[in-house]
Protein backbone atom coordinates (compact mmCIF):
# COMPACT_ATOMS: atom_id res chain seq x y z
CA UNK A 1 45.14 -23.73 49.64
CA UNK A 2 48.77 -23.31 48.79
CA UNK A 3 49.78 -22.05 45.51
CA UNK A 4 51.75 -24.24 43.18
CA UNK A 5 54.02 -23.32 40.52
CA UNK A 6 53.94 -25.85 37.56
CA UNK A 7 57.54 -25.17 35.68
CA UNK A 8 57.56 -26.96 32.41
CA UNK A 9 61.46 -27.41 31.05
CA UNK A 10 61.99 -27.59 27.66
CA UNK A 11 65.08 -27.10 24.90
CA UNK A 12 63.34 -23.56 22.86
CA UNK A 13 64.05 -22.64 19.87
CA UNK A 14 65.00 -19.56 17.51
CA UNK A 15 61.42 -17.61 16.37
CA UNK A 16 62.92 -15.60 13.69
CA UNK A 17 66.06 -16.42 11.63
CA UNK A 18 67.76 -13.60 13.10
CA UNK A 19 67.91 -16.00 16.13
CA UNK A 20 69.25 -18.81 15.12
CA UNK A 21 73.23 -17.98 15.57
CA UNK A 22 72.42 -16.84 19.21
CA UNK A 23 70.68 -19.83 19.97
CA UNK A 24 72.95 -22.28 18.49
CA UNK A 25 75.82 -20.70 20.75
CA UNK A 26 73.56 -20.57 23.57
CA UNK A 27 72.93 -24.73 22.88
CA UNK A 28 76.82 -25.16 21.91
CA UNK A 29 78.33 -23.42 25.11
CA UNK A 30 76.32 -25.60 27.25
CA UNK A 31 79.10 -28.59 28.66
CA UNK A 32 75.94 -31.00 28.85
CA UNK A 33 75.78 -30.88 24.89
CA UNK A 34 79.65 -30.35 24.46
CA UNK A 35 82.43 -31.57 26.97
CA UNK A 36 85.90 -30.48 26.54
CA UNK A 37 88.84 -31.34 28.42
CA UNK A 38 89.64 -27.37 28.98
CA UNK A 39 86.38 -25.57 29.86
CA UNK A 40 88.00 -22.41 28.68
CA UNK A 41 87.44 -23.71 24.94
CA UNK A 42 83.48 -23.97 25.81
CA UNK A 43 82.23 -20.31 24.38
CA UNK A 44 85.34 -19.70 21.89
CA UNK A 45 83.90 -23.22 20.18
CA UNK A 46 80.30 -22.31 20.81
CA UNK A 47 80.67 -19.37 18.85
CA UNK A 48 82.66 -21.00 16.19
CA UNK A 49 79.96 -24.51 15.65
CA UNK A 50 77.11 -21.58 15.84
CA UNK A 51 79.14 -19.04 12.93
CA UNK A 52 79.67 -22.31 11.09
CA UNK A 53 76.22 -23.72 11.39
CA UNK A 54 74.27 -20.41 10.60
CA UNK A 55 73.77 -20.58 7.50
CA UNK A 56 72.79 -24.14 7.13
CA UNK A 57 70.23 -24.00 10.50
CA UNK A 58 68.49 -20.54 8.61
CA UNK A 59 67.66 -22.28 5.35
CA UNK A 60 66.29 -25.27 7.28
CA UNK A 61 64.20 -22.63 9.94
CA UNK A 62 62.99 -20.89 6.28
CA UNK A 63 61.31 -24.21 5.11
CA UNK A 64 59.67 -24.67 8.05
CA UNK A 65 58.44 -20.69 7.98
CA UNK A 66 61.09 -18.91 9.02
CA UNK A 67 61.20 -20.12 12.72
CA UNK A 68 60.39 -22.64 15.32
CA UNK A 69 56.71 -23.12 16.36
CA UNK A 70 58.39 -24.53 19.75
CA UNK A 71 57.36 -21.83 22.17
CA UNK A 72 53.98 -21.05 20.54
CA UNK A 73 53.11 -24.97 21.15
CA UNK A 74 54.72 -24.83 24.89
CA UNK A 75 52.88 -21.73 25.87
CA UNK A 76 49.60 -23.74 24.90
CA UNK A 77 50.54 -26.73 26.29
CA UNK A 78 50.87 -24.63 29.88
CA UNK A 79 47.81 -23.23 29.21
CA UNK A 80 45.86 -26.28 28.74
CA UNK A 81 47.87 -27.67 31.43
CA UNK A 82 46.79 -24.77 33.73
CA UNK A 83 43.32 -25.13 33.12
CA UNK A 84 42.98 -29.13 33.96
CA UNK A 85 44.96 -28.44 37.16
CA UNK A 86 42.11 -25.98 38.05
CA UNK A 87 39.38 -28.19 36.88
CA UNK A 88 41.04 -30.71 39.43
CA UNK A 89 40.71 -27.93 42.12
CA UNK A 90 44.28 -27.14 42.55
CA UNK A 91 45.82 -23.71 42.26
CA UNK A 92 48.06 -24.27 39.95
CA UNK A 93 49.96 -21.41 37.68
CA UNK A 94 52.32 -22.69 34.66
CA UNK A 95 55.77 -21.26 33.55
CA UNK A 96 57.52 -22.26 30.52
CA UNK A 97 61.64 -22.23 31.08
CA UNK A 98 63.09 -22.85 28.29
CA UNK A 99 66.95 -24.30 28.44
CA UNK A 100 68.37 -21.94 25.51
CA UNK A 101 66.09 -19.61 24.49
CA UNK A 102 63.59 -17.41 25.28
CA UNK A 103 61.78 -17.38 28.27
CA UNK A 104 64.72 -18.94 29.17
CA UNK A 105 64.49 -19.98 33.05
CA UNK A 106 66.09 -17.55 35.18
CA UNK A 107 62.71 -15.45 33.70
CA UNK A 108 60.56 -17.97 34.92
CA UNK A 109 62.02 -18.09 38.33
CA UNK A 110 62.02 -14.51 38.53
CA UNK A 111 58.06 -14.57 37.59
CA UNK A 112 57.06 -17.59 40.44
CA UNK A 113 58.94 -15.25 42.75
CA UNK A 114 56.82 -12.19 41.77
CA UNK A 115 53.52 -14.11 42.06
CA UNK A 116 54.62 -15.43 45.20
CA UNK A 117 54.04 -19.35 44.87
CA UNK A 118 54.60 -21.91 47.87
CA UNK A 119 56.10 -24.44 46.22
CA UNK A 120 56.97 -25.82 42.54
CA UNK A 121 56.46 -29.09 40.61
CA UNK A 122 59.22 -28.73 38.40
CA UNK A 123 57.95 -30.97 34.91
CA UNK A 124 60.63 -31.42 32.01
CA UNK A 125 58.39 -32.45 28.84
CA UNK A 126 60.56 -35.23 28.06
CA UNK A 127 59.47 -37.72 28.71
CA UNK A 128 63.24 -39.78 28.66
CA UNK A 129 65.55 -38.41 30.84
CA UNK A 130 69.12 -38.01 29.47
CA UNK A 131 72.01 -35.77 30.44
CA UNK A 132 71.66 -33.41 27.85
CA UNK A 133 67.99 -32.62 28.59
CA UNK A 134 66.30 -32.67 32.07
CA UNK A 135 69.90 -33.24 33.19
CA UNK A 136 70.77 -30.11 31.92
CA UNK A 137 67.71 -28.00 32.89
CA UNK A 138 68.21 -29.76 36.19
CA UNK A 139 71.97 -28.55 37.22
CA UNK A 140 70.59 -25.17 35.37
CA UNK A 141 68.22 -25.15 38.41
CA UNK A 142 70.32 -26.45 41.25
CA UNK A 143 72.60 -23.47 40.56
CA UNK A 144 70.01 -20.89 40.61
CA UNK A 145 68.38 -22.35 43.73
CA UNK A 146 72.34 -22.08 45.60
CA UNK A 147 72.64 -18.30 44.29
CA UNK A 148 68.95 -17.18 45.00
CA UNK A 149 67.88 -17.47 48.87
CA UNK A 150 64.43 -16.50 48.25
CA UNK A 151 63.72 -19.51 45.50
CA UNK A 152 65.72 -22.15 47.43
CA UNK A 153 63.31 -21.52 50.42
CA UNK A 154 60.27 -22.48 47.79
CA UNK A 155 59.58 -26.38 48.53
CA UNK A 156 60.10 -28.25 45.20
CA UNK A 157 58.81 -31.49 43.88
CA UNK A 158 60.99 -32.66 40.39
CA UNK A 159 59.50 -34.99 38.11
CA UNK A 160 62.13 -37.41 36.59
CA UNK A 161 61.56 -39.34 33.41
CA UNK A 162 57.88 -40.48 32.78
CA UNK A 163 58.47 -42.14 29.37
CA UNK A 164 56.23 -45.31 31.22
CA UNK A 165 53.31 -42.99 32.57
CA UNK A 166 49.78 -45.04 31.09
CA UNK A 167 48.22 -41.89 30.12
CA UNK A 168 51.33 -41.11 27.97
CA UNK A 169 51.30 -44.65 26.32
CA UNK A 170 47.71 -44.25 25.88
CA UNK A 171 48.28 -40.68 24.01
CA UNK A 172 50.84 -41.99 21.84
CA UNK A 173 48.99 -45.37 21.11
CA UNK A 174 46.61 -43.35 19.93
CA UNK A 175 47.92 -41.32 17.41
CA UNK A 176 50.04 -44.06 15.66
CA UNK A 177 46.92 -45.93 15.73
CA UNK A 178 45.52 -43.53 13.33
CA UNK A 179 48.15 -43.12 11.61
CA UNK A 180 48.27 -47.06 10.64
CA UNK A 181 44.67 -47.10 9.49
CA UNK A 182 45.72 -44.85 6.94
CA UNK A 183 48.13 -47.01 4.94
CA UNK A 184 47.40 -48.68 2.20
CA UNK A 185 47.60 -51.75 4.03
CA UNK A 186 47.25 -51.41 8.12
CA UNK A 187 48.19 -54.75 8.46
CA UNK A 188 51.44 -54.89 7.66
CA UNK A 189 52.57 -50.90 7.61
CA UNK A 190 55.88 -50.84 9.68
CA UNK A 191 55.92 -48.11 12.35
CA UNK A 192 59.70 -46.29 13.00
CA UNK A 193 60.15 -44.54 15.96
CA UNK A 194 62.42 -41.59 15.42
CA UNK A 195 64.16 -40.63 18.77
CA UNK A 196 66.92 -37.73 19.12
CA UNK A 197 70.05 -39.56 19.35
CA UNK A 198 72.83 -38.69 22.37
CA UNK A 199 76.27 -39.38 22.41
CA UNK A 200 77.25 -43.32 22.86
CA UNK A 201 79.95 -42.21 25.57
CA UNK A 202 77.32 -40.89 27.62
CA UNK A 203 75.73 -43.96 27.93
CA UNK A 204 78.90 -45.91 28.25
CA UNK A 205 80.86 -43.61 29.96
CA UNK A 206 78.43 -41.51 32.52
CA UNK A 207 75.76 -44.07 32.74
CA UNK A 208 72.95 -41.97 30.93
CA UNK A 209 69.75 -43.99 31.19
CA UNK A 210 68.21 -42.45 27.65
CA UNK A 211 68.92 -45.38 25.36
CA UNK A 212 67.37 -48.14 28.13
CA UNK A 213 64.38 -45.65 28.56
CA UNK A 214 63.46 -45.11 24.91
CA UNK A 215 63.87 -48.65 24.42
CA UNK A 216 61.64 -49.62 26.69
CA UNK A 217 59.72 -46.52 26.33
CA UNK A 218 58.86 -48.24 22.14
CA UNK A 219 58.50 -51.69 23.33
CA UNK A 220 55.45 -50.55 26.32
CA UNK A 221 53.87 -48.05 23.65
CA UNK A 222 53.52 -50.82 20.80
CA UNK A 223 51.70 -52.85 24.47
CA UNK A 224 49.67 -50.07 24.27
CA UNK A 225 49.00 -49.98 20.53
CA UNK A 226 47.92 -53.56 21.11
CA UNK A 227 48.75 -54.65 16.94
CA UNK A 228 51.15 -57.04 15.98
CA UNK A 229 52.80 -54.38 13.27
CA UNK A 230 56.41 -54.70 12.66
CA UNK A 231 58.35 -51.54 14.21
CA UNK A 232 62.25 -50.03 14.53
CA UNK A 233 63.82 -47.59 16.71
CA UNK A 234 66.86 -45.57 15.60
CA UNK A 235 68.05 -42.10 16.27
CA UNK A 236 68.69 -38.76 14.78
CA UNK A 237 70.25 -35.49 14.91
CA UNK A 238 73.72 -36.52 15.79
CA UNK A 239 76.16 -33.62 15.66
CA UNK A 240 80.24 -34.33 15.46
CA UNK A 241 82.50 -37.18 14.41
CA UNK A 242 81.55 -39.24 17.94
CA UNK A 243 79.82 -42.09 17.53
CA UNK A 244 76.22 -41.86 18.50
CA UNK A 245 73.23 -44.26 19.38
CA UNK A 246 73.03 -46.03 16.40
CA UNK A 247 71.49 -47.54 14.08
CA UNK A 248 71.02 -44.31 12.77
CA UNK A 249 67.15 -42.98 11.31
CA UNK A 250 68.98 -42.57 7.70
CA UNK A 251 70.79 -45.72 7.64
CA UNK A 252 67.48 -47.70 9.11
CA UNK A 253 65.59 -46.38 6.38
CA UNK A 254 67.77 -47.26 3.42
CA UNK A 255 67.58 -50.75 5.52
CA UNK A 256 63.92 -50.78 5.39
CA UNK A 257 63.97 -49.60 1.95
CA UNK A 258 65.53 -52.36 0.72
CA UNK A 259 64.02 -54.89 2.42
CA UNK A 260 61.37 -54.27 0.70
CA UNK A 261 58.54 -51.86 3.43
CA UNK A 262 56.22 -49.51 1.87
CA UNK A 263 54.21 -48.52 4.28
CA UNK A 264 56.05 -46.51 6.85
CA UNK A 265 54.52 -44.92 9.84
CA UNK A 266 57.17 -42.72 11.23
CA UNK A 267 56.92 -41.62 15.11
CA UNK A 268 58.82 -38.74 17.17
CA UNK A 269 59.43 -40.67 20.23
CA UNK A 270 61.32 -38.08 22.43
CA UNK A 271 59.47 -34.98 21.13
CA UNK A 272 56.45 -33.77 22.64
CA UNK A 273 55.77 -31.03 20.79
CA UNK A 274 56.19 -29.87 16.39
CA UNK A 275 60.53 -28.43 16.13
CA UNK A 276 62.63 -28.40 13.51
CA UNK A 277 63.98 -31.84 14.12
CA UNK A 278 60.19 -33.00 13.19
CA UNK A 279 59.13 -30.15 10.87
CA UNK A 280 62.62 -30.16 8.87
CA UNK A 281 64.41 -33.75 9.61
CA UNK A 282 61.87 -36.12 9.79
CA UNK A 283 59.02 -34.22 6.74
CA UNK A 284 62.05 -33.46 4.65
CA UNK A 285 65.43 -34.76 4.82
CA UNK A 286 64.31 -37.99 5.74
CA UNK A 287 61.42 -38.31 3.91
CA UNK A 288 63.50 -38.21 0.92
CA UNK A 289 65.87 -40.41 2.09
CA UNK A 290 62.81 -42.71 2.49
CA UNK A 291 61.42 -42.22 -1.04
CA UNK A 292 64.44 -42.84 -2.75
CA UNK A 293 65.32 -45.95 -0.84
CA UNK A 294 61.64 -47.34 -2.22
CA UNK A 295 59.12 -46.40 0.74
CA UNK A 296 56.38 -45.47 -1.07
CA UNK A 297 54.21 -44.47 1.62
CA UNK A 298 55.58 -41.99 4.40
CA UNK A 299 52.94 -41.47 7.14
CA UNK A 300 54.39 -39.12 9.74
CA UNK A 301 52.46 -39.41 13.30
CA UNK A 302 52.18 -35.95 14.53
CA UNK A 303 53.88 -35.19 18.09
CA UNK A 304 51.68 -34.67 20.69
CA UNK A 305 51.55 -30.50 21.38
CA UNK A 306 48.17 -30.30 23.33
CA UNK A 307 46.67 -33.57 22.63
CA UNK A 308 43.74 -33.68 25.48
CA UNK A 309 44.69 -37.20 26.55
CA UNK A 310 48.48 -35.93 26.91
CA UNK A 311 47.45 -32.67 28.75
CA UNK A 312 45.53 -34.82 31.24
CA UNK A 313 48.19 -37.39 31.58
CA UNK A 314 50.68 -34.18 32.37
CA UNK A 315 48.39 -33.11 34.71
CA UNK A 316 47.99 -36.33 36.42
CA UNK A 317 52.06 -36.14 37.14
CA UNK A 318 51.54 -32.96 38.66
CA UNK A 319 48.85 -34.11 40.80
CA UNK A 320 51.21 -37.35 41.78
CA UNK A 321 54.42 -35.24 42.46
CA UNK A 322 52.12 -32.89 44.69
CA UNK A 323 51.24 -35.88 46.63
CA UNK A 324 55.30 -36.86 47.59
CA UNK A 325 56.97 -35.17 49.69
CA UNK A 326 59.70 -32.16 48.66
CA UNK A 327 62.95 -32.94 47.38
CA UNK A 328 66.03 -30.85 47.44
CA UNK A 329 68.05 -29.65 44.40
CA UNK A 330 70.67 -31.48 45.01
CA UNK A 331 69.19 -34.87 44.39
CA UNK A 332 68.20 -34.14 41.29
CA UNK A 333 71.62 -34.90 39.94
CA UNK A 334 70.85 -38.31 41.06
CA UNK A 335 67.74 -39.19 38.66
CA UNK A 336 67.90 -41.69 37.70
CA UNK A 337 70.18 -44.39 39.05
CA UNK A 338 72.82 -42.29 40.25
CA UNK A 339 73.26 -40.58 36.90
CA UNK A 340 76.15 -38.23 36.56
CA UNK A 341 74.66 -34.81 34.53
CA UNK A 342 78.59 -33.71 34.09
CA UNK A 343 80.67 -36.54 33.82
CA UNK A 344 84.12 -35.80 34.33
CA UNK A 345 86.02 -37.75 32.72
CA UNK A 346 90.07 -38.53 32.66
CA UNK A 347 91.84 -39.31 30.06
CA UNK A 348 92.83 -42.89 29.11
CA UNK A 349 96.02 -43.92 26.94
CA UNK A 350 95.45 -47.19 24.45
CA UNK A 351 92.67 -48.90 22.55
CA UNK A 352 89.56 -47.92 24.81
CA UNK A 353 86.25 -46.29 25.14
CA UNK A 354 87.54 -43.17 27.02
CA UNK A 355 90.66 -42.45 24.55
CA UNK A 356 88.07 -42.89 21.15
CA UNK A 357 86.03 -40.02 23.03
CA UNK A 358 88.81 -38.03 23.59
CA UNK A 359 90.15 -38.66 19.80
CA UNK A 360 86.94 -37.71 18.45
CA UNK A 361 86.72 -34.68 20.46
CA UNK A 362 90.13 -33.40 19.67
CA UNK A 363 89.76 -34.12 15.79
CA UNK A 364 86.72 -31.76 16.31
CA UNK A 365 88.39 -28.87 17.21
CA UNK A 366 91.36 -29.94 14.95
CA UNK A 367 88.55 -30.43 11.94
CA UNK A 368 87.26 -25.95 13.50
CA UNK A 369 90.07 -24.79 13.66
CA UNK A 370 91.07 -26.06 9.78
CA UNK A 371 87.43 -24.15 8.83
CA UNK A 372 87.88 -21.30 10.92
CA UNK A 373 91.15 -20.84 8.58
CA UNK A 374 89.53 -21.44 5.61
CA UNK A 375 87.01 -19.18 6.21
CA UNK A 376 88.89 -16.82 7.53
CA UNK A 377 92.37 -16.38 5.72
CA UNK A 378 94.63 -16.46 8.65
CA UNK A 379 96.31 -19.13 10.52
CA UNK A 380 99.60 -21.16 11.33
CA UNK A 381 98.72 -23.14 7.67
CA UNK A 382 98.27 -19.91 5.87
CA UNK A 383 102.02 -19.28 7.42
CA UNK A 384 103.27 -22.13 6.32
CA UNK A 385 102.30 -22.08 3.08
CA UNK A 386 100.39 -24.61 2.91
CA UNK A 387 96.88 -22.98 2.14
C-alpha cells in the first residue's frame, strides 16, 4: 500500500506577541499580497507596513490571549484528518505548511522526505481559491519542487477550490442552523456571511475567481440551510487605499442597522478554522460596529476547526484526489480557469482600471514613506523645512 502524504496549506499566524512583527513582514514581502512595479521595494516595504503595524496587530493578538490559536486548531484538524484517512484504510500521514509562519512549508517538505512518502495530496483549507491564498502556497510549492530533485520525483495530486464540496455545505448548514434557532426570532434573523476581502484589481485585472466562488459558495450553503432567512455577503480585512471587494462587512452592517435587523447571525465564510480576523474583527470590532448601528442581537457562527462532519468531508477530498491521476506543479498555476497567481501587469496612462491600481499603489508608498519620516526624524521634508 503506498504511503500518502496529506499536506494541509494554510496562512499561520504569530503564537506569542513577540511574533507578530516577523510575521507581518513575512505576509507583507510576499508579491501575492503586495505587487509593486519594482520588486526591489518588496522587503524594504515589508519591513516598513510590519514596523508600522506592530503595535496595532499586538494589542489586537492581546485581546484574543496574546496569540493566534491558528496552528493549535490546524495541528488538530490533521490529526483528526489522519485518523479518518486510516479508518478508511489508507495510509495516510498529515503535515501542516503553513504560508508565513511556523511550520512554515519548506519544514513540511523536509519531514514527507524524511518519512519517505510516495506521493502527496496537497489540500489548501480554503475552501475559495484566490491568488493570495492557495495561489500563493501553490507557486510557494512549484518553486520548491524545481529546486529539490528528490520532492519533484514524489507524484502529487493538488486539490483546487472545494467551496461546492456537499459535505462542506452540509458542515456549514449546520452550524448556522444552530445558530438561527437561537435568536429571538429564527424566522426572520438575517444571516451575514463575513468573507476576507481581496483586492478588486485582482479580480478585474488577473482574473481571480474568489469573488464568483464565495458568491456562489453563500448562495449553495443557504440551498443547504434549506430556510427562507434573509442573508448578505460582504468582505473584510482590506489593507491599503485600493479599492477592495466591496460592500464592505462595516458599511453592510451600518446598512443593516438601519434598516431596521436585529437579529444577526454572522458567518466566517472563507475561514475554516478560529484567527484573529474571527476572534478580534468579527467578536469585537465589528460587533460594536453592529451594536451601535441598532443590531441588538449578534450571534456569531463558530468556524468550523474539527467539526466531525468537516473532517470527514476533508477526508472525502483526499480520498477523491487519490483516485485522479498525478498532476505536475506547473499546472497548478492554472486553477482555476487559467488564473494568473502573479499577474504582471503594465502600466496604463488615462482614466482606467490599470492606472487607478497603479495610483493607489504609488500613494501607498508615497503615504510610508511620509510615516517613516514622521516617525523617524529624517527625510527630504525634514530638509526642506517643511516638517
Amino acid at each position: 500500500m503506498a504511503r500518502v502524504g496529506v499536506l494541509l496549506l494554510n496562512l499561520g499566524g504569530p503564537e506569542r506577541i513577540q511574533d507578530v512583527g516577523p510575521f507581518l513582514y513575512n505576509l507583507f514581502a510576499d508579491p501575492e499580497i503586495i505587487r509593486l512595479p519594482i520588486p526591489q521595494l518588496q522587503k524594504p516595504l515589508a519591513w516598513l507596513i510590519s514596523t508600522l503595524r506592530s503595535r496595532k496587530s499586538q494589542r489586537a493578538y492581546r485581546s484574543i490571549g496574546g496569540g493566534s490559536p491558528l496552528r493549535r486548531i490546524t495541528d488538530q484538524q490533521a490529526k483528526e484528518l489522519q485518523s479518518v484517512l486510516r479508518q478508511r484504510r489508507i495510509d495516510a500521514t498529515t503535515y501542516v505548511a503553513m504560508r508565513y509562519w511556523h511550520p512554515f512549508t519548506e519544514s513540511a517538505v523536509g519531514d514527507i522526505k524524511a518519512d519517505k512518502i510516495d506521493e502527496v495530496v496537497v489540500l489548501p483549507l480554503y475552501p475559495q481559491f484566490s491568488i493570495s491564498t492557495s495561489g500563493s502556497s501553490f507557486r510557494l510549492l512549484e518553486r520548491i519542487r524545481q529546486e529539490d530533485s528528490d520532492f519533484a520525483r514524489l507524484p502529487i495530486r493538488a486539490i483546487g477550490a472545494w467551496y461546492d464540496d456537499p459535505g462542506y455545505l452540509k458542515a456549514m448548514a449546520g452550524l448556522i442552523g444552530e445558530a438561527i434557532d437561537g435568536a429571538d426570532d429564527p424566522a426572520t434573523a438575517h444571516v451575514f456571511f463575513s468573507a476576507h476581502g481581496v483586492p478588486r484589481s485582482y479580480v478585474e485585472e488577473a482574473g481571480d475567481p474568489y469573488q464568483e466562488q464565495i458568491e456562489r459558495c453563500t448562495a449553495l450553503i443557504m440551498g443547504a440551510l434549506g430556510r427562507d432567512n434573509p442573508y448578505t455577503l460582504a468582505y473584510q480585512s482590506r489593507v491599503g487605499p485600493v479599492e477592495w471587494l466591496q460592500p464592505y462587512t462595516e458599511d453592510a452592517l451600518e446598512k443593516l442597522g438601519a434598516a431596521g435587523v436585529r437579529d444577526l447571525v454572522v458567518v466566517p465564510i472563507s475561514f475554516v478554522s478560529e484567527h484573529i480576523e474571527t476572534l478580534e474583527e468579527i467578536d469585537i470590532e465589528y460587533r460594536e460596529i453592529a451594536t451601535a448601528a441598532g443590531v441588538r442581537n449578534f450571534h456569531r457562527v463558530p468556524a468550523l476547526d474539527t467539526n466531525a462532519t468537516f473532517i470527514d468531508a476533508l477526508a472525502g477530498l483526499v480520498e477523491g484526489a487519490l483516485a485522479k491521476p498525478p498532476v505536475s506543479m506547473e499546472s497548478l498555476s492554472r486553477l482555476p480557469k487559467q488564473t494568473k497567481l502573479y499577474p504582471q501587469e503594465k502600466w496604463q496612462w488615462g482614466w482606467n482600471n490599470s492606472s487607478e491600481v497603479w495610483n493607489g499603489r504609488l500613494a501607498m508608498l508615497g503615504f510610508s514613506a511620509f510615516l517613516l519620516e514622521l516617525l523617524t526624524g529624517q527625510g527630504p521634508l525634514h530638509a526642506l523645512g517643511i516638517l
